[in-house]
PDB file of N, CA and C in Angstrom:
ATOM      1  N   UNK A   1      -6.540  18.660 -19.352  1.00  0.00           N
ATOM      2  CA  UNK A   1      -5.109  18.543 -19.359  1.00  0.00           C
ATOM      3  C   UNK A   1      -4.681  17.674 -18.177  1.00  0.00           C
ATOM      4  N   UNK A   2      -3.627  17.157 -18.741  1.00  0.00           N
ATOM      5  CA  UNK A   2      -3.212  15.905 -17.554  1.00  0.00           C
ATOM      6  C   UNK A   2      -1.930  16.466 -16.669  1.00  0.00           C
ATOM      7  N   UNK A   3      -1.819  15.942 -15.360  1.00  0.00           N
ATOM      8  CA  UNK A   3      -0.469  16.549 -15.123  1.00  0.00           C
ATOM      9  C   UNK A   3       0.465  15.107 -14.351  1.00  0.00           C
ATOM     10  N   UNK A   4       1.159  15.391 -14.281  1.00  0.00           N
ATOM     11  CA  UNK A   4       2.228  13.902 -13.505  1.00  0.00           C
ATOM     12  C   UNK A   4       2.498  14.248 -12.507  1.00  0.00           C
ATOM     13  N   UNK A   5       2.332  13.215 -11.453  1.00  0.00           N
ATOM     14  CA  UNK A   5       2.210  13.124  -9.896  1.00  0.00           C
ATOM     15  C   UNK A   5       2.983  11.916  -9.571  1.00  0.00           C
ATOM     16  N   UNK A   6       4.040  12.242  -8.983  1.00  0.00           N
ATOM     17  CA  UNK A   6       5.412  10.918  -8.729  1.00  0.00           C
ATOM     18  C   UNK A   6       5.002  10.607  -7.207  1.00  0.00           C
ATOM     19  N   UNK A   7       4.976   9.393  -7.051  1.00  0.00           N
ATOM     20  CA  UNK A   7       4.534   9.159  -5.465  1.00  0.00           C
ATOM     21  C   UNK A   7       5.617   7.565  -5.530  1.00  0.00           C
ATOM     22  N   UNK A   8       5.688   6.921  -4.065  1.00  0.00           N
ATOM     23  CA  UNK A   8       6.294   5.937  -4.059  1.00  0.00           C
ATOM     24  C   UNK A   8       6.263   5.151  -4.569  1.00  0.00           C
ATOM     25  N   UNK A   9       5.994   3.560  -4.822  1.00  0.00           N
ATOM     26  CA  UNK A   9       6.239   2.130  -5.013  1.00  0.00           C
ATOM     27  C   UNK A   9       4.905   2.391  -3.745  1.00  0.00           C
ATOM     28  N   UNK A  10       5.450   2.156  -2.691  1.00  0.00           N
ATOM     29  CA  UNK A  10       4.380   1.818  -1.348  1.00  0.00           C
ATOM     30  C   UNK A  10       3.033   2.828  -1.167  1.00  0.00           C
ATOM     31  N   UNK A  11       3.409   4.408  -1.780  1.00  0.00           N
ATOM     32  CA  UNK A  11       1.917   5.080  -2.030  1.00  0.00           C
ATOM     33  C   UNK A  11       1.265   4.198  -2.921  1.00  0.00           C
ATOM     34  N   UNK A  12       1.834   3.616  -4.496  1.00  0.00           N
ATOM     35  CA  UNK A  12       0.971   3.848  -5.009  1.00  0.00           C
ATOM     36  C   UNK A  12       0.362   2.565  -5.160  1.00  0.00           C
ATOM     37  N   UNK A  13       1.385   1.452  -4.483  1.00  0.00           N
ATOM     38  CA  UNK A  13       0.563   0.267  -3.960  1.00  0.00           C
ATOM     39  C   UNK A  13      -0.612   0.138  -3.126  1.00  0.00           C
ATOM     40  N   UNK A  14      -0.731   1.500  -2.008  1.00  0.00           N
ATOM     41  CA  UNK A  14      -1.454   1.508  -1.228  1.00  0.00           C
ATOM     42  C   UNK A  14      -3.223   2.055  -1.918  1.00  0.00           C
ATOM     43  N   UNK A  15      -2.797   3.191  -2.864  1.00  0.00           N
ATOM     44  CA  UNK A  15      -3.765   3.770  -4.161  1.00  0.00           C
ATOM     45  C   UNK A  15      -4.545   2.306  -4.962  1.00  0.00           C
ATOM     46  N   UNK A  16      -3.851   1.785  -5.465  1.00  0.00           N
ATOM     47  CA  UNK A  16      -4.313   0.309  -6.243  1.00  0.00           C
ATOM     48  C   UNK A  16      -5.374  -0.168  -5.349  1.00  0.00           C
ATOM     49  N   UNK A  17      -4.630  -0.555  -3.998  1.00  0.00           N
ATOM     50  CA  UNK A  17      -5.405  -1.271  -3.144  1.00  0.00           C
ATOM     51  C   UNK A  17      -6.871  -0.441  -2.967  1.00  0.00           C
ATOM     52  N   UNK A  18      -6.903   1.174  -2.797  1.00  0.00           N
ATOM     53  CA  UNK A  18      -7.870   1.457  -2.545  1.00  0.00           C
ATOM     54  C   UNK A  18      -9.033   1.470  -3.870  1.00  0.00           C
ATOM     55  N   UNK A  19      -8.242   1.384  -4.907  1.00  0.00           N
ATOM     56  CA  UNK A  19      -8.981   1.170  -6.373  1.00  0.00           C
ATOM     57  C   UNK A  19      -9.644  -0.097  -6.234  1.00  0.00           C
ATOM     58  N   UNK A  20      -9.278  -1.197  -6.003  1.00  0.00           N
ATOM     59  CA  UNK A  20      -9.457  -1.885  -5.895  1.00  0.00           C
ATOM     60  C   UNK A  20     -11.318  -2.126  -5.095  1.00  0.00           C
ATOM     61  N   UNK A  21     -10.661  -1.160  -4.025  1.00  0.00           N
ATOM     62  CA  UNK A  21     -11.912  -1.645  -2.812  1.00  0.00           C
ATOM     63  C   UNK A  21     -13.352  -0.671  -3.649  1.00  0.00           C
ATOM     64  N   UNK A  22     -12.693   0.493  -3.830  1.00  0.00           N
ATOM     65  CA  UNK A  22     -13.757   1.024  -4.659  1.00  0.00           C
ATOM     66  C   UNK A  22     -15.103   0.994  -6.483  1.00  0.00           C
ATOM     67  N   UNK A  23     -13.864  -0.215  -6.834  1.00  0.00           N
ATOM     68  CA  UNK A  23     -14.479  -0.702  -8.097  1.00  0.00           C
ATOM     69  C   UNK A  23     -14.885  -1.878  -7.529  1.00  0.00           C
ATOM     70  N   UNK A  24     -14.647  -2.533  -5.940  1.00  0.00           N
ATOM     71  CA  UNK A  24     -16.083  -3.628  -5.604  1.00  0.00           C
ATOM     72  C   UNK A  24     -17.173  -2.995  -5.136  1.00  0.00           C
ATOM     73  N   UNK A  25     -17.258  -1.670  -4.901  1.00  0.00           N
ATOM     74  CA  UNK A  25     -18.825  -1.223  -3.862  1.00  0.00           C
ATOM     75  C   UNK A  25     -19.294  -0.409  -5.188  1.00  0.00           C
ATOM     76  N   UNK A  26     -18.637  -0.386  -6.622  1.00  0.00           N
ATOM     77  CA  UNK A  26     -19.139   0.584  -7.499  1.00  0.00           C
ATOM     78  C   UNK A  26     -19.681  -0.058  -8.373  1.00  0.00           C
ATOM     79  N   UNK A  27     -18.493  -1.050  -8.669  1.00  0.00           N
ATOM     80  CA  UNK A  27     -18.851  -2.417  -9.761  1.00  0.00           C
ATOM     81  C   UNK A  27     -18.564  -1.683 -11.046  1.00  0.00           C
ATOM     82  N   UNK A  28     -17.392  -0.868 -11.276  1.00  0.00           N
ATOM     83  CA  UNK A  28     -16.963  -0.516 -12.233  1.00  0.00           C
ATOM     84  C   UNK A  28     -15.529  -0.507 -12.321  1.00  0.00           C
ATOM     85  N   UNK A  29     -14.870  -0.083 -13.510  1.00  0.00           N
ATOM     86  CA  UNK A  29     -13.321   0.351 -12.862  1.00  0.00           C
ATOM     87  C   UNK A  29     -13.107   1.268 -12.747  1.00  0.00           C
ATOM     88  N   UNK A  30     -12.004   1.620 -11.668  1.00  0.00           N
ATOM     89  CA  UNK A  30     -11.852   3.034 -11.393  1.00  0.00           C
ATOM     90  C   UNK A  30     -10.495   3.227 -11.086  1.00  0.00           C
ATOM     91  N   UNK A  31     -10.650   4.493 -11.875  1.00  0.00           N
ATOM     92  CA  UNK A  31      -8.708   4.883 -12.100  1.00  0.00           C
ATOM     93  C   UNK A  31      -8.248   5.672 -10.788  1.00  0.00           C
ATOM     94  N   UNK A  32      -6.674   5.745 -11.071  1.00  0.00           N
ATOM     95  CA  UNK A  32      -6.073   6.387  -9.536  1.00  0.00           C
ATOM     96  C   UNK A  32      -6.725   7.924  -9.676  1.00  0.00           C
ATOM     97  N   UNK A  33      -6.888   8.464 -10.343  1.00  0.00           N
ATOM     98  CA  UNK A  33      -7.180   9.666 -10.607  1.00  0.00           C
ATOM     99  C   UNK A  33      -8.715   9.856  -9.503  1.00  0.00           C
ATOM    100  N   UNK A  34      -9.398   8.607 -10.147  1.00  0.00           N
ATOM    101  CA  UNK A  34     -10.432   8.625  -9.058  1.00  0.00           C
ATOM    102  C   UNK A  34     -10.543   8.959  -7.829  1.00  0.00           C
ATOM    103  N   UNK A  35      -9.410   7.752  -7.520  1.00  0.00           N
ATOM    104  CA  UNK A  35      -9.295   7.636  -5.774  1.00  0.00           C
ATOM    105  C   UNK A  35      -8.411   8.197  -5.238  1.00  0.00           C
ATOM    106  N   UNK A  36      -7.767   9.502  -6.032  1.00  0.00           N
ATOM    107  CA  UNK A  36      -7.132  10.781  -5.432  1.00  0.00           C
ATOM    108  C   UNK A  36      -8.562  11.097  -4.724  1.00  0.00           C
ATOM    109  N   UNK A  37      -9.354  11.403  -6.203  1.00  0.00           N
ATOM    110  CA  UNK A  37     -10.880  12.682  -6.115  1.00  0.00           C
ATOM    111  C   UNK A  37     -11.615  12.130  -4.976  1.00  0.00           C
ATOM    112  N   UNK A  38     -11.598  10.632  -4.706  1.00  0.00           N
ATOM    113  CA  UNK A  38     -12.077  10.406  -3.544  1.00  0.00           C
ATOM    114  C   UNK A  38     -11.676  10.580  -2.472  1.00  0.00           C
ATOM    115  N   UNK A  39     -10.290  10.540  -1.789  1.00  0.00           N
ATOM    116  CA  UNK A  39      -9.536  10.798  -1.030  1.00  0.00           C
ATOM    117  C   UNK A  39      -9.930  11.643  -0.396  1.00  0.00           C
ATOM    118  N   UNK A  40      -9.091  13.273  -1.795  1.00  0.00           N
ATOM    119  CA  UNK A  40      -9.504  14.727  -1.523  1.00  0.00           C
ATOM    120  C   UNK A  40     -10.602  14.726  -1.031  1.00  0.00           C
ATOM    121  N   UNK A  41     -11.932  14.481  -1.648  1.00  0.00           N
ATOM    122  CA  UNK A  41     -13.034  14.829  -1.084  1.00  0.00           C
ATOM    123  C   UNK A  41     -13.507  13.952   0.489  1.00  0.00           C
ATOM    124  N   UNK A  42     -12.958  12.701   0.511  1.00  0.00           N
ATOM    125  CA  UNK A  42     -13.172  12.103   2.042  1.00  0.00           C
ATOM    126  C   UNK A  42     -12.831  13.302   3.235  1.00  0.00           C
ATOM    127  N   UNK A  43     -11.390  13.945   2.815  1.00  0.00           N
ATOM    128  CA  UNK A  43     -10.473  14.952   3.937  1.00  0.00           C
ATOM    129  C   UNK A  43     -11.319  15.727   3.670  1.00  0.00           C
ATOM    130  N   UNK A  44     -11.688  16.462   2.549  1.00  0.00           N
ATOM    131  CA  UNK A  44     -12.293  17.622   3.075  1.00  0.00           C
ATOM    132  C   UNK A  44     -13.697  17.743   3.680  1.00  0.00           C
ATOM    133  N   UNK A  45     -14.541  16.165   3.766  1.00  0.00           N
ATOM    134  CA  UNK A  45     -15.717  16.389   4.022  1.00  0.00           C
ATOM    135  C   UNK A  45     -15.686  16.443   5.551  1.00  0.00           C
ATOM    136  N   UNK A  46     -14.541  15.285   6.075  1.00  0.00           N
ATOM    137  CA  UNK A  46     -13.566  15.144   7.290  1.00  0.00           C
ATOM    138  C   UNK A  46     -13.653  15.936   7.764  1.00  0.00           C
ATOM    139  N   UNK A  47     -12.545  17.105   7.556  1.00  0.00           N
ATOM    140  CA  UNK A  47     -12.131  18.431   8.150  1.00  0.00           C
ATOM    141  C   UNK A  47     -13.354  19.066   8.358  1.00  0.00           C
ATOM    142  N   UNK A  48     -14.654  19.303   7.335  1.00  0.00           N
ATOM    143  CA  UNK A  48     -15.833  20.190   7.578  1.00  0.00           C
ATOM    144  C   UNK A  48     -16.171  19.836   9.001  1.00  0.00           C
ATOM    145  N   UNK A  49     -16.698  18.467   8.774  1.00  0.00           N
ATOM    146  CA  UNK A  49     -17.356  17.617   9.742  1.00  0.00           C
ATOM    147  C   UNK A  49     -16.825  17.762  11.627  1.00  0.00           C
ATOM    148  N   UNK A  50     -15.094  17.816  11.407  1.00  0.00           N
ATOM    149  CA  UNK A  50     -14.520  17.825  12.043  1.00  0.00           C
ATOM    150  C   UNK A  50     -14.845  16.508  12.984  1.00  0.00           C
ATOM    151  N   UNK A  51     -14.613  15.754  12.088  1.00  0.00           N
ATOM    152  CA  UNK A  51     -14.666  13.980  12.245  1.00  0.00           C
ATOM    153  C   UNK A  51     -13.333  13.655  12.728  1.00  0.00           C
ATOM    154  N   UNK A  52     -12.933  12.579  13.563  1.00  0.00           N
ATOM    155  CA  UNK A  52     -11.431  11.837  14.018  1.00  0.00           C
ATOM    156  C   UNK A  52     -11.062  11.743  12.654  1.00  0.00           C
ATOM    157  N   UNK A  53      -9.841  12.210  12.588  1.00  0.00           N
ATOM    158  CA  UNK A  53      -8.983  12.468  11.049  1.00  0.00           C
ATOM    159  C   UNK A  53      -8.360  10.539  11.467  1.00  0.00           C
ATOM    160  N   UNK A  54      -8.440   9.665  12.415  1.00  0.00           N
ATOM    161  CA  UNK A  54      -7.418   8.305  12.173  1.00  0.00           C
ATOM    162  C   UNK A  54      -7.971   8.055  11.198  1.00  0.00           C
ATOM    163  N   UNK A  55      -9.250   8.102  10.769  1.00  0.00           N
ATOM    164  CA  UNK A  55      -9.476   6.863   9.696  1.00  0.00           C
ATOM    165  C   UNK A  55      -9.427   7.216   8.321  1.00  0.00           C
ATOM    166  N   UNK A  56      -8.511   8.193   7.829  1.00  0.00           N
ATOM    167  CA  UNK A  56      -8.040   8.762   6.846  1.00  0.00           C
ATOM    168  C   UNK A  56      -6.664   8.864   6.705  1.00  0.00           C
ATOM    169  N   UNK A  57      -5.831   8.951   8.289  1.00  0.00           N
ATOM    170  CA  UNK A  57      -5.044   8.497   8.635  1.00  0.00           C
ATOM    171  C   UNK A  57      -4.362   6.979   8.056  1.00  0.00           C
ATOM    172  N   UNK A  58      -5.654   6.235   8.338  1.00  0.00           N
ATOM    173  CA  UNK A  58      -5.729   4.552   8.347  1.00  0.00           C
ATOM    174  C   UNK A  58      -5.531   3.892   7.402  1.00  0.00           C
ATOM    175  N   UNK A  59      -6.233   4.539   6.114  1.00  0.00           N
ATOM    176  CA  UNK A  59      -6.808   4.414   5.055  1.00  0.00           C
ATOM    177  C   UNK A  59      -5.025   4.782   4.387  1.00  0.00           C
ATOM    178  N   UNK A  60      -4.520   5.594   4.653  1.00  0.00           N
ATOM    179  CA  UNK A  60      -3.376   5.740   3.682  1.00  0.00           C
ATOM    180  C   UNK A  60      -2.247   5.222   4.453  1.00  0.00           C
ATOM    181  N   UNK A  61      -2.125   4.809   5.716  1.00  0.00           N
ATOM    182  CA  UNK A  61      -1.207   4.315   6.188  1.00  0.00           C
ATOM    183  C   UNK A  61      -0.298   5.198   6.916  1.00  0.00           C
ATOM    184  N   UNK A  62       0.603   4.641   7.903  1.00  0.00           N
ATOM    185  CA  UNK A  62       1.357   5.504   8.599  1.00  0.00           C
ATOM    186  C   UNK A  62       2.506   5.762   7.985  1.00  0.00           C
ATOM    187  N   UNK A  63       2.553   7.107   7.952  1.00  0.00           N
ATOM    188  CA  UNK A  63       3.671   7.594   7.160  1.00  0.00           C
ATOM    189  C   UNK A  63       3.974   9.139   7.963  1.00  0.00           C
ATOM    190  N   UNK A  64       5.721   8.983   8.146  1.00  0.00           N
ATOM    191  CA  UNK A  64       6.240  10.000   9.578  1.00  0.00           C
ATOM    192  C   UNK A  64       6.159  11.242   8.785  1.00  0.00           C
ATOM    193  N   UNK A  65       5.419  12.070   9.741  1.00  0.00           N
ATOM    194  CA  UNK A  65       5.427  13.416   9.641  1.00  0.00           C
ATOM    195  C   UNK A  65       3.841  13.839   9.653  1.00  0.00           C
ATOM    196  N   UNK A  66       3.355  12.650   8.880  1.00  0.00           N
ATOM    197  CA  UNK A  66       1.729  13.409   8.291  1.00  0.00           C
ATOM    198  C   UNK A  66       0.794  13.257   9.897  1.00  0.00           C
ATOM    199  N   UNK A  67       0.803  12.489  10.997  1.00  0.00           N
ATOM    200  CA  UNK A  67       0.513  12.537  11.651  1.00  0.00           C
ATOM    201  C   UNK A  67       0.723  13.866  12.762  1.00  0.00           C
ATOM    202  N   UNK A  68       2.284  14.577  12.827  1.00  0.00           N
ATOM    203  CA  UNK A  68       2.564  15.475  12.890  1.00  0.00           C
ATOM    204  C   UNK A  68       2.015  16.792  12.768  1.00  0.00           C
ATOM    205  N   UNK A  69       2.422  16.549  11.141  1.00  0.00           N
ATOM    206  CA  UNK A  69       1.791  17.721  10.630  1.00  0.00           C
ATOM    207  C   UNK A  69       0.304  18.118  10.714  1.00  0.00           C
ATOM    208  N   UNK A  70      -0.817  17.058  11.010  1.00  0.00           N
ATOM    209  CA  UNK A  70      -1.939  17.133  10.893  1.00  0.00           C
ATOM    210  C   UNK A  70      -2.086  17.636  12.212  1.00  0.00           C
ATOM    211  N   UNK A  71      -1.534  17.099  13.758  1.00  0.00           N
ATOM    212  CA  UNK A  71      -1.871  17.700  14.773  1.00  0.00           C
ATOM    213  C   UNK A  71      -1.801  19.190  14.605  1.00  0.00           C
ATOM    214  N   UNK A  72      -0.375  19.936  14.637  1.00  0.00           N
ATOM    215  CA  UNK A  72       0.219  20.992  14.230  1.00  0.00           C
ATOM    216  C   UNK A  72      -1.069  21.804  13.634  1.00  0.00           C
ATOM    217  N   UNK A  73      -1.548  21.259  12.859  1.00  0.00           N
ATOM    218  CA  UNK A  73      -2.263  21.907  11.497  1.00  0.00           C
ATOM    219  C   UNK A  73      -4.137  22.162  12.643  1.00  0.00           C
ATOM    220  N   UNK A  74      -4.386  21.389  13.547  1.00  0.00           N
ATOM    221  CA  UNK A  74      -5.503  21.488  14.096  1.00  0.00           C
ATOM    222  C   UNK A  74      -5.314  22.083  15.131  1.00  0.00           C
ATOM    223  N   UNK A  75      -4.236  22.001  16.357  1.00  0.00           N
ATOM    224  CA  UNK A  75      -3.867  23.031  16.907  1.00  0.00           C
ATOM    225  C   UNK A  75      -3.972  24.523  16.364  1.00  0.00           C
ATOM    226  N   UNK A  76      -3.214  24.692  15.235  1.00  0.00           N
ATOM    227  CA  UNK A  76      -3.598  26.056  14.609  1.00  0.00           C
ATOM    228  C   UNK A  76      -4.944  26.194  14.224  1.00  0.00           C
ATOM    229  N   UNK A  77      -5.742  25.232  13.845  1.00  0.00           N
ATOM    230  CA  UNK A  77      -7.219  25.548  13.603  1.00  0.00           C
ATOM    231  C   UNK A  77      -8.009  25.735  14.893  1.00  0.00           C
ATOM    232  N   UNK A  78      -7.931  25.229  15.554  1.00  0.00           N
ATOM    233  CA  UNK A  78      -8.599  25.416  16.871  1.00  0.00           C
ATOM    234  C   UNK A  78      -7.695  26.894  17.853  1.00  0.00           C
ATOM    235  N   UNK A  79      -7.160  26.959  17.420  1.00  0.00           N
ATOM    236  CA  UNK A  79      -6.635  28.123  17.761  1.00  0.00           C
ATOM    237  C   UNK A  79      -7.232  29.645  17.249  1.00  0.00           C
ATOM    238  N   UNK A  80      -7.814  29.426  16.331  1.00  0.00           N
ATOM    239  CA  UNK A  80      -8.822  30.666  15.327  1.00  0.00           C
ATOM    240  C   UNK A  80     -10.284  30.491  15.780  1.00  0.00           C
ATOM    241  N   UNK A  81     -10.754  29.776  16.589  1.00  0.00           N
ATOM    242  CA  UNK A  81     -12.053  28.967  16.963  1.00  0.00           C
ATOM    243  C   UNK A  81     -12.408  30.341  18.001  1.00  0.00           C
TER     244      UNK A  81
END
């Protein structure tokens, strides 16, 4: 089952672009749906790893709040540590 996911003009320009980069290192095409699943799974391998979150950051671009919210969000994780 499919579901609908409304994002900007500039998200989903930024999505294309990453389609893009990923159907040259795959050599196939690959849908946005993909490079959500890739995304998701980049952050969460990220977060395991507890790798510098910029280059996921980087990768989707600066956009106010998510930088924010992500400190916020590791403060509270390191806070349970």
């Amino acid at each position: 089952m499919t579901e609908v996911i409304r994002v900007s003009k500039d998200v989903k320009d930024k999505l294309v672009k990453i389609a893009a980069e990923l159907q040259l290192s795959k050599g196939k095409e690959v849908s946005l749906n993909e490079v959500i699943e890739y995304l998701i799974t980049f952050y969460e391998e990220n977060k395991r790893t507890r790798k510098d979150p910029q280059l996921l950051i980087s990768l989707l671009g600066s956009a106010k709040g998510i930088s924010e919210e992500f400190k916020r969000s590791r403060i509270e994780d390191e806070s349970h540590i």
